[in-house]
Protein backbone atom coordinates (compact mmCIF):
# COMPACT_ATOMS: atom_id res chain seq x y z
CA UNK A 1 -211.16 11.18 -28.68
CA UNK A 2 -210.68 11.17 -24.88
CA UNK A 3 -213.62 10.63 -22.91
CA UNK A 4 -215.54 12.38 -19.82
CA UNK A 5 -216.72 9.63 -17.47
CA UNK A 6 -217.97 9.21 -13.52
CA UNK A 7 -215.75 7.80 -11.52
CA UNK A 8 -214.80 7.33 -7.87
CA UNK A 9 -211.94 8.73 -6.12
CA UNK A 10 -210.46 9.12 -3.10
CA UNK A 11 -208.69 12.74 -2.84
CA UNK A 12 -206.91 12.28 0.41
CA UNK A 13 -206.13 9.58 3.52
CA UNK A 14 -209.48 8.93 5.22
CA UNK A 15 -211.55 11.37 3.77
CA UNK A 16 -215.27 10.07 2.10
CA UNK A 17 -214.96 9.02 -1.48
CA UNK A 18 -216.54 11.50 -4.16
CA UNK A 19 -218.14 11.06 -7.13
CA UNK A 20 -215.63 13.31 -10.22
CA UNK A 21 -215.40 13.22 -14.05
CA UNK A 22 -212.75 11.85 -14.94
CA UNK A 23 -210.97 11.54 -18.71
CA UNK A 24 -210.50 8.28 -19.95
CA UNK A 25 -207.47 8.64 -23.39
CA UNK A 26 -208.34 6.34 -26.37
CA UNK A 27 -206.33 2.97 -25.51
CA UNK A 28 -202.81 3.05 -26.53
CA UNK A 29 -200.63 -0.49 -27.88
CA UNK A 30 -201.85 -2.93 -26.08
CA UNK A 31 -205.08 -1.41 -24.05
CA UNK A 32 -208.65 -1.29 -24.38
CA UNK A 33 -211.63 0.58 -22.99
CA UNK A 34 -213.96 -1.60 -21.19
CA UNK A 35 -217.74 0.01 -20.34
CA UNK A 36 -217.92 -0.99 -16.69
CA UNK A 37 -221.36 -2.81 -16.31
CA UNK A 38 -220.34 -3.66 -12.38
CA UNK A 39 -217.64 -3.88 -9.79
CA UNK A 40 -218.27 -5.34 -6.18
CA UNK A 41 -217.15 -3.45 -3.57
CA UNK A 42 -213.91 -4.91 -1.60
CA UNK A 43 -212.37 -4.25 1.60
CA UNK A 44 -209.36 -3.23 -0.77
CA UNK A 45 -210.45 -0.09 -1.52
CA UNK A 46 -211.04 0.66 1.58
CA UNK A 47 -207.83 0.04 2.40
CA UNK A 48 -207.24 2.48 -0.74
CA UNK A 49 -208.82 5.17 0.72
CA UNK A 50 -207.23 5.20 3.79
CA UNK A 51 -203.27 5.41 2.67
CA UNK A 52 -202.84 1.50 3.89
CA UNK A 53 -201.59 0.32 0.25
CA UNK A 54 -199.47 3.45 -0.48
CA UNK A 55 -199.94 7.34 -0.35
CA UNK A 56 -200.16 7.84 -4.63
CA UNK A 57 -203.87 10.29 -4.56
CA UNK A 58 -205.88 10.72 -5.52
CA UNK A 59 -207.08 6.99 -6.20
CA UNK A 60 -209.65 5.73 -9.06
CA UNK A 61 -211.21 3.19 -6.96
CA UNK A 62 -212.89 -0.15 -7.82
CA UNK A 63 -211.10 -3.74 -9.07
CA UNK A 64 -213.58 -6.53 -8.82
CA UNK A 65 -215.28 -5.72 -12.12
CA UNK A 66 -217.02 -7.30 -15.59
CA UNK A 67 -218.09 -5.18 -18.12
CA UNK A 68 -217.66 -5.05 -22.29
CA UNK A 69 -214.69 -4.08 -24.08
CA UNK A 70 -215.62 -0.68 -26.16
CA UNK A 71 -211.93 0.12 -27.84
CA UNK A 72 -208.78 -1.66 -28.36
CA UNK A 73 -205.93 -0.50 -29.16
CA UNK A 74 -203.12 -1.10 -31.40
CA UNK A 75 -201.52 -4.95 -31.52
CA UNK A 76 -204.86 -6.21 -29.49
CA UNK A 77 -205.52 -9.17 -30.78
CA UNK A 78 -206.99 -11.22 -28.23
CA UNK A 79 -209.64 -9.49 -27.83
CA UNK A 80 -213.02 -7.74 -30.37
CA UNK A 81 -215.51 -4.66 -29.21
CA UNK A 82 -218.52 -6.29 -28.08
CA UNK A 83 -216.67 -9.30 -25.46
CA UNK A 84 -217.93 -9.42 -22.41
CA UNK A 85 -214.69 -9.82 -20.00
CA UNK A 86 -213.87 -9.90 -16.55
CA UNK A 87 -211.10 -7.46 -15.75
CA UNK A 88 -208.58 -9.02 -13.30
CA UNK A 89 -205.15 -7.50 -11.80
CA UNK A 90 -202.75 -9.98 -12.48
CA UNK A 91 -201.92 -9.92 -16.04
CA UNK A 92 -198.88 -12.33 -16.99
CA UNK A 93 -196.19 -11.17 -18.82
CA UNK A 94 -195.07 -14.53 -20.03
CA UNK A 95 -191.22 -13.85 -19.38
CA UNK A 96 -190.02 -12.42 -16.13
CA UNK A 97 -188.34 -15.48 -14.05
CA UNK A 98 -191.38 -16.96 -12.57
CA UNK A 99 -193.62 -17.35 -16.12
CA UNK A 100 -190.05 -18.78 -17.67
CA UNK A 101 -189.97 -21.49 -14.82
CA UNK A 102 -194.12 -22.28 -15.93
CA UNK A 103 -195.54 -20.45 -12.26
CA UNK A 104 -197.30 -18.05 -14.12
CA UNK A 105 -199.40 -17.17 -11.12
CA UNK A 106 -196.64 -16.09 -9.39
CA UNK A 107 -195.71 -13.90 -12.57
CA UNK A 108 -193.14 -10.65 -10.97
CA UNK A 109 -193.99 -8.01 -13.88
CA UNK A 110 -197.66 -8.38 -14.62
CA UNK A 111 -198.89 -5.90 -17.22
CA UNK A 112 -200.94 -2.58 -16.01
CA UNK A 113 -202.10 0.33 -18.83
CA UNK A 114 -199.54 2.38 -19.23
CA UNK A 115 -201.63 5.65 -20.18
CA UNK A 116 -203.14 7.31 -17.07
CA UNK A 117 -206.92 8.25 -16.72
CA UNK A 118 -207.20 11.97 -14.95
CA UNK A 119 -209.50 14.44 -13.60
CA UNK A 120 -210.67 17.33 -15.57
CA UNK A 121 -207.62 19.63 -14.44
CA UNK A 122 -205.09 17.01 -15.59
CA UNK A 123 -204.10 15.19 -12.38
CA UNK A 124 -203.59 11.55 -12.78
CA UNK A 125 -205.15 9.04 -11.22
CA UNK A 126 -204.00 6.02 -9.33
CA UNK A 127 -206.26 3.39 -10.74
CA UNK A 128 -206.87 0.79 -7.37
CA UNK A 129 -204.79 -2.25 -8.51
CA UNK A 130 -204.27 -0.83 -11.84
CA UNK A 131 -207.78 -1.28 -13.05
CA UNK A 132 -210.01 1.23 -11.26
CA UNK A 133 -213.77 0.26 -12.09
CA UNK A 134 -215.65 2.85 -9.74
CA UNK A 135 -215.95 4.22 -13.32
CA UNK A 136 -218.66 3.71 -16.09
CA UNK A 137 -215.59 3.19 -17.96
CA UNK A 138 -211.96 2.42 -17.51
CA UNK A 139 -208.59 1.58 -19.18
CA UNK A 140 -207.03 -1.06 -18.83
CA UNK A 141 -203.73 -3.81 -20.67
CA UNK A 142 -205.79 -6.24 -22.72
CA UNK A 143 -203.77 -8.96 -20.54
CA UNK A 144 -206.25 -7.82 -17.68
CA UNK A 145 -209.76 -9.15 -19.77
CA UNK A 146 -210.52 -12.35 -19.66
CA UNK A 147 -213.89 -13.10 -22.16
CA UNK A 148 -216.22 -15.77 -20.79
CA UNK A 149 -220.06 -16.51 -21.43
CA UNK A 150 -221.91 -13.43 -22.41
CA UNK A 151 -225.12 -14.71 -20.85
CA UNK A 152 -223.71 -14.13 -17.59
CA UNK A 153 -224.62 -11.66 -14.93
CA UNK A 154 -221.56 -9.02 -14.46
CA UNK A 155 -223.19 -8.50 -10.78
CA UNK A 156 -221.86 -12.22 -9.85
CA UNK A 157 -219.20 -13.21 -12.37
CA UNK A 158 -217.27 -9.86 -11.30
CA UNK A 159 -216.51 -11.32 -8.30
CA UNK A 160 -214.39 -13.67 -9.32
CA UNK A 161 -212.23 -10.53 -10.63
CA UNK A 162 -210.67 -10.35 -6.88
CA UNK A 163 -212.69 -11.98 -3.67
CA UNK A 164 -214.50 -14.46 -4.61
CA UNK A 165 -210.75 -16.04 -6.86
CA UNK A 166 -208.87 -15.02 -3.39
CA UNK A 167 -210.99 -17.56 -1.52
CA UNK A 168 -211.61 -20.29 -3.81
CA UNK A 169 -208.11 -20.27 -4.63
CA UNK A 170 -206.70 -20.61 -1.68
CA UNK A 171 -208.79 -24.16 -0.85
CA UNK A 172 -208.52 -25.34 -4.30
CA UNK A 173 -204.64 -23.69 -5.79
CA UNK A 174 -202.67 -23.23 -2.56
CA UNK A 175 -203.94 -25.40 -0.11
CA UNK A 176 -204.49 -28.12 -2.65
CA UNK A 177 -207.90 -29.62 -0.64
CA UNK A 178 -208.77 -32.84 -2.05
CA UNK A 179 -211.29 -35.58 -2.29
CA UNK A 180 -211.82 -36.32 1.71
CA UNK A 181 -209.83 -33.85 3.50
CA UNK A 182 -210.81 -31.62 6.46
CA UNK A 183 -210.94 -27.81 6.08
CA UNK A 184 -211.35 -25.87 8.46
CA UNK A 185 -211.65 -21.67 7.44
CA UNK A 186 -210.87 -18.57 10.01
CA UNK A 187 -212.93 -15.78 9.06
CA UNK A 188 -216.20 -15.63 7.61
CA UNK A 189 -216.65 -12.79 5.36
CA UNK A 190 -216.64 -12.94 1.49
CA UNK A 191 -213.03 -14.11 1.14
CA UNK A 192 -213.53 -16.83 3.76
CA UNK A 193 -216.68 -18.06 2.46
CA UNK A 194 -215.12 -17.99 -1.06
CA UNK A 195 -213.16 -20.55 0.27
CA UNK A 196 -215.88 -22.77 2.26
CA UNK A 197 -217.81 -23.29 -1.22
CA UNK A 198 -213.71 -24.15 -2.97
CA UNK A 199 -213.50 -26.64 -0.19
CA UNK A 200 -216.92 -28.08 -1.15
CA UNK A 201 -216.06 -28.01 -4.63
CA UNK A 202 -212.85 -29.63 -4.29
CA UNK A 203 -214.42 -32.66 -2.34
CA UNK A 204 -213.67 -31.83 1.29
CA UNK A 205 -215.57 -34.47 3.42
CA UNK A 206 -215.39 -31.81 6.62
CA UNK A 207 -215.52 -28.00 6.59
CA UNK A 208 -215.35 -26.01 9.66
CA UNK A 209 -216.33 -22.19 9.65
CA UNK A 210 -215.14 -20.33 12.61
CA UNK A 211 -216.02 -16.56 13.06
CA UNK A 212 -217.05 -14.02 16.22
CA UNK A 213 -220.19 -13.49 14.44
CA UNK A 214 -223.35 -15.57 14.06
CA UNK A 215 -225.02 -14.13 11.39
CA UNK A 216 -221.26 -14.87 9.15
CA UNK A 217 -221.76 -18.61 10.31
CA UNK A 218 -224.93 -18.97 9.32
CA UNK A 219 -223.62 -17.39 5.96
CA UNK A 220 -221.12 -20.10 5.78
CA UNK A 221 -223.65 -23.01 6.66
CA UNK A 222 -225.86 -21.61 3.67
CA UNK A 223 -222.08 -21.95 1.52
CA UNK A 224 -221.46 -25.19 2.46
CA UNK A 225 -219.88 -25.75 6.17
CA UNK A 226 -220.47 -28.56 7.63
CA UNK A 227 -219.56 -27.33 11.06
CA UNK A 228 -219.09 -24.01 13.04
CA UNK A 229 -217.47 -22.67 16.02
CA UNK A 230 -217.96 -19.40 17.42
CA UNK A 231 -214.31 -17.94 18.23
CA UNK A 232 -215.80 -15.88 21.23
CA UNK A 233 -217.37 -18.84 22.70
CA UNK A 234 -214.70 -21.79 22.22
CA UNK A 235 -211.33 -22.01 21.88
CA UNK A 236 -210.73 -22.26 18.19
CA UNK A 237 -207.45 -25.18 18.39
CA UNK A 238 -209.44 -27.78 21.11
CA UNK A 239 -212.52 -27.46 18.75
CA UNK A 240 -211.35 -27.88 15.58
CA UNK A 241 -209.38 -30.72 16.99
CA UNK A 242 -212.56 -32.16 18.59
CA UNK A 243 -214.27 -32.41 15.52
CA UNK A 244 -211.33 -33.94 13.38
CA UNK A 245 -210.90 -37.26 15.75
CA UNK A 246 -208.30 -35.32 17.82
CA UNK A 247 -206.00 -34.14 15.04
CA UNK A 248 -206.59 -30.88 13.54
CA UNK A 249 -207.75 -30.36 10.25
CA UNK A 250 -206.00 -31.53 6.86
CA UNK A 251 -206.38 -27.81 5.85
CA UNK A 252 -206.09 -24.42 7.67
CA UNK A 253 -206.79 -21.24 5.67
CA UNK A 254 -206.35 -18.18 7.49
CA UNK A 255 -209.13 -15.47 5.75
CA UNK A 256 -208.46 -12.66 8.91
CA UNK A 257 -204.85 -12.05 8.53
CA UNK A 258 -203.79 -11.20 11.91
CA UNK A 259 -201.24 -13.05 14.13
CA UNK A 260 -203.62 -14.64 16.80
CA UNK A 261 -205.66 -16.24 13.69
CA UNK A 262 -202.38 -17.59 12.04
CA UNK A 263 -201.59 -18.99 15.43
CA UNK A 264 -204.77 -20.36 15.32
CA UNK A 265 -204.36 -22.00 11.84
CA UNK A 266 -201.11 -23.03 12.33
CA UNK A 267 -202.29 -25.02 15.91
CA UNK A 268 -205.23 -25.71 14.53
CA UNK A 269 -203.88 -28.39 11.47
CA UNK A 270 -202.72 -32.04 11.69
CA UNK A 271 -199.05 -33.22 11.84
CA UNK A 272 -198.01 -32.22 8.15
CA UNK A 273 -201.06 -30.34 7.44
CA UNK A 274 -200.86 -27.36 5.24
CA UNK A 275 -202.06 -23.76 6.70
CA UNK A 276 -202.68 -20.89 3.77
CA UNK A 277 -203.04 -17.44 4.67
CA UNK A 278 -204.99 -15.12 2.72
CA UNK A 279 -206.44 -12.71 5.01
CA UNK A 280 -204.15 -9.76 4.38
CA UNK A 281 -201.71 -8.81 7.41
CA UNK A 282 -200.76 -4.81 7.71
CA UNK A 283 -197.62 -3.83 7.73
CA UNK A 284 -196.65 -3.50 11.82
CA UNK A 285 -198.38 -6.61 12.78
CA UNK A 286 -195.53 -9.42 13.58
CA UNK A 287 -195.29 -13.28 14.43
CA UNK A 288 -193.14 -14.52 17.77
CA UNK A 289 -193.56 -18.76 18.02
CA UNK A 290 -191.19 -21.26 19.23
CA UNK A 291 -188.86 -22.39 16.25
CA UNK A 292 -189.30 -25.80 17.61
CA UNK A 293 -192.95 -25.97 17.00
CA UNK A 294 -192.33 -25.17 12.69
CA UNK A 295 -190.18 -28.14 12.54
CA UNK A 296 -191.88 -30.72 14.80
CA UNK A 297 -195.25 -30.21 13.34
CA UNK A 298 -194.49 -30.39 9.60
CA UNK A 299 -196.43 -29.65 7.17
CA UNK A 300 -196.78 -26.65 4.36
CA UNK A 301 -197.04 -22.85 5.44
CA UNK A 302 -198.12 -20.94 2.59
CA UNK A 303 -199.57 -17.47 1.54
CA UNK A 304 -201.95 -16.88 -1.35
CA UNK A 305 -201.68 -14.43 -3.55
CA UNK A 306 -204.92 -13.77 -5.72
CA UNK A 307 -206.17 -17.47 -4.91
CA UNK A 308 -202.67 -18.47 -7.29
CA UNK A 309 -205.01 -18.28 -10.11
CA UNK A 310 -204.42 -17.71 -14.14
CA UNK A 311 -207.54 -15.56 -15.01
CA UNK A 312 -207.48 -16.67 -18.95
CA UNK A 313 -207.35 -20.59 -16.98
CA UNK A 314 -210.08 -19.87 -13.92
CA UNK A 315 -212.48 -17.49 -14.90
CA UNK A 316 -214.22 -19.64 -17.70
CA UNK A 317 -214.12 -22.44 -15.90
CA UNK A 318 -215.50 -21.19 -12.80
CA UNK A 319 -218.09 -19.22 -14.82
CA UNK A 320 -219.47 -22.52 -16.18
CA UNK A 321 -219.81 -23.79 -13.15
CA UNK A 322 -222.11 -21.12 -11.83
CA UNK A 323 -224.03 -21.37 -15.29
CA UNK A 324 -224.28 -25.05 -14.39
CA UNK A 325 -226.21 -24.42 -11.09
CA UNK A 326 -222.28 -25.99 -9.06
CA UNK A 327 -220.98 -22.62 -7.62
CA UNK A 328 -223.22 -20.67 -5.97
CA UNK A 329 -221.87 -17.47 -7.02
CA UNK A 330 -224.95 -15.75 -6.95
CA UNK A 331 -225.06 -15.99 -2.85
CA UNK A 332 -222.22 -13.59 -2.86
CA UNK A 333 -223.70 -10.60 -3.64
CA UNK A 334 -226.25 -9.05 -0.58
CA UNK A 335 -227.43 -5.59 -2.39
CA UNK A 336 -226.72 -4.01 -5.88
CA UNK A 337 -225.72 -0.26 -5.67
CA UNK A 338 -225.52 2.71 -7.69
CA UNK A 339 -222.29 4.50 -8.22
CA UNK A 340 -223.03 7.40 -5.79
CA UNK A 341 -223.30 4.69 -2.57
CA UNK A 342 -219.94 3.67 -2.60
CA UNK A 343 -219.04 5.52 0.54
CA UNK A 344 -222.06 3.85 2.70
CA UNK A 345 -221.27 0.67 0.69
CA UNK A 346 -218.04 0.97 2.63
CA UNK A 347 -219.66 1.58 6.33
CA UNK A 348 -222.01 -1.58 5.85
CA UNK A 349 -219.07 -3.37 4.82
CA UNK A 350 -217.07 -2.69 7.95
CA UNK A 351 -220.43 -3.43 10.06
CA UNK A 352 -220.46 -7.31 8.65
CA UNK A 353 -223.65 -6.49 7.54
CA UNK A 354 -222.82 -7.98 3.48
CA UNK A 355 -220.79 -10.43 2.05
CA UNK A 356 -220.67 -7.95 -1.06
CA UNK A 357 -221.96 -4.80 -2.09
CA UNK A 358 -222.25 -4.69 -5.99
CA UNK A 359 -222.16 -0.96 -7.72
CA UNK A 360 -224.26 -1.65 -11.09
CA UNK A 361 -224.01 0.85 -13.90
């Protein structure tokens, strides 16, 4: 039988977020119910709620989830009732064009419910990134569950379900830091610190935080940089070049997403140095540089999408590691919420005042 849930929408572009009951329909072939136990709150559904990913409302926020799986449906057979999963929004199909050539993480038909959850009346929602865990609970493809140690707080391991991946990712998948390098990371938030503590993890000998904000390099210190510039004080290029003998750093990784801090990155790195951008752009923002200057300096320009990870591959892994006292995972989340504070979750998030709010149900 369907069930009557709480979830959060967003009606309409810009307006506050509300808290509806919503109808979740008994799983379908190849879908389960998971029982949302807690979903961080990302700058992404933000961006949700105010039309910047498309204009498909009302939206079923929430992505960055864990919770247990409650129902499966018919041909599930990867996963029981009673696993504890993280839900994540990049479920491989295994055999578009990119999974063929074995680059999974850059699979071009990843798997989404196909049922839709509505409101009461019968309008369908747009779950946020096809997962939509604002909810106590939510439907979702079993491709988008990934089971790892029970024991584990959902409050922290969710995380890795979007931000937390994003950053990490992006030192230790696309820019490929290794044993020694120097990584330096533009933007200080939860994506950028996600991938000051990758850097550590992957070896880096030198990690450089820069941010506007004290209070986000101080975060970062706590995370694991070893050095920090203030981008309102110093120019960014001459000081990460002062610290790295004169060079620029190995690594660039671009958390902000805007053309002044790719310029930054991009000046920023060594002769054949590799510069990721994660930080997401919007759509009218555009790049004018010198052709010359992409061939002379060398080097890999990449973007990272979802840290390049394989959840079934990651997750465990990374889980482990924050069992085993390695990943400070934990550091991540500032305040646990209740469902109802999403929309001032959202106004201390845009005051840099978290690194994440966590809604705990």
């Amino acid at each position: 039988m369907p069930q009557h849930v709480r979830g959060v929408i967003a009606r309409s572009k810009g307006a506050p977020v509300e808290l509806a009951e919503i109808v979740i329909p008994d799983p379908g072939p190849g879908e389960v119910v998971v029982a949302v136990a807690a979903c961080g709150v990302c700058h992404t559904d933000l961006t949700y709620r105010e039309g910047g990913i498309n204009d498909e409302f009302p939206f079923l926020l929430g992505h960055e989830a864990a919770g247990i799986v409650e129902t499966v449906g018919e041909g599930v057979d990867s996963l029981e009732i009673g696993d504890f999963v993280i839900l994540n929004w990049r479920a491989v199909c295994g055999q578009c064009r990119a999974c063929r050539r074995g680059r999974p993480q850059y699979c071009f038909s990843t798997f989404n419910a196909e049922q839709k959850m509505t409101l009461l009346d019968g309008t369908e929602l747009t779950p946020a990134l096809g997962i939509g865990a604002f909810a106590e609970k939510t439907l979702v493809h079993a491709g988008q569950c990934t089971k790892v140690d029970p024991t584990s707080d959902p409050a922290v391991v969710g995380l890795l379900g979007c931000g937390v991946m994003a950053g990490l990712g992006a030192a230790v998948n696309t820019g490929a830091v290794g044993r020694g390098d120097s990584v330096a990371v533009i933007g200080c938030g939860g994506v950028g610190d996600a991938a000051i503590v990758g850097a550590r993890l992957a070896g880096a000998s030198k990690i450089i935080a820069v941010d506007r904000d004290d209070k986000k390099l101080a975060w970062a210190s706590d995370l694991g940089a070893t050095h920090t510039i203030n981008a309102a004080q110093t120019d960014v290029v001459t000081a990460v070049q002062d610290l790295t003998g004169g060079f620029g750093a190995d690594v660039v990784i671009d958390a902000v997403g805007r053309p002044e801090t790719w310029k930054q990155a991009f000046y920023a790195r060594d002769l054949a140095g590799t510069v990721v951008l994660v930080g997401v752009p919007t759509p009218e923002m555009r790049l004018e540089m010198p052709l010359l200057d992409f061939f002379s300096h060398g080097g890999a320009l990449k973007s990272s999408w979802y840290g390049d990870c394989l959840p079934d591959r990651d997750f465990p892994v990374l889980v482990d590691l924050y069992r085993q006292g390695r990943l400070p995972l934990e550091k991540f989340v500032t305040e646990r919420i209740a469902i109802d504070e999403v929309e001032g979750a959202f106004h201390t998030m845009h005051a840099g005042n978290v690194l994440r709010s966590v809604v705990v149900l």
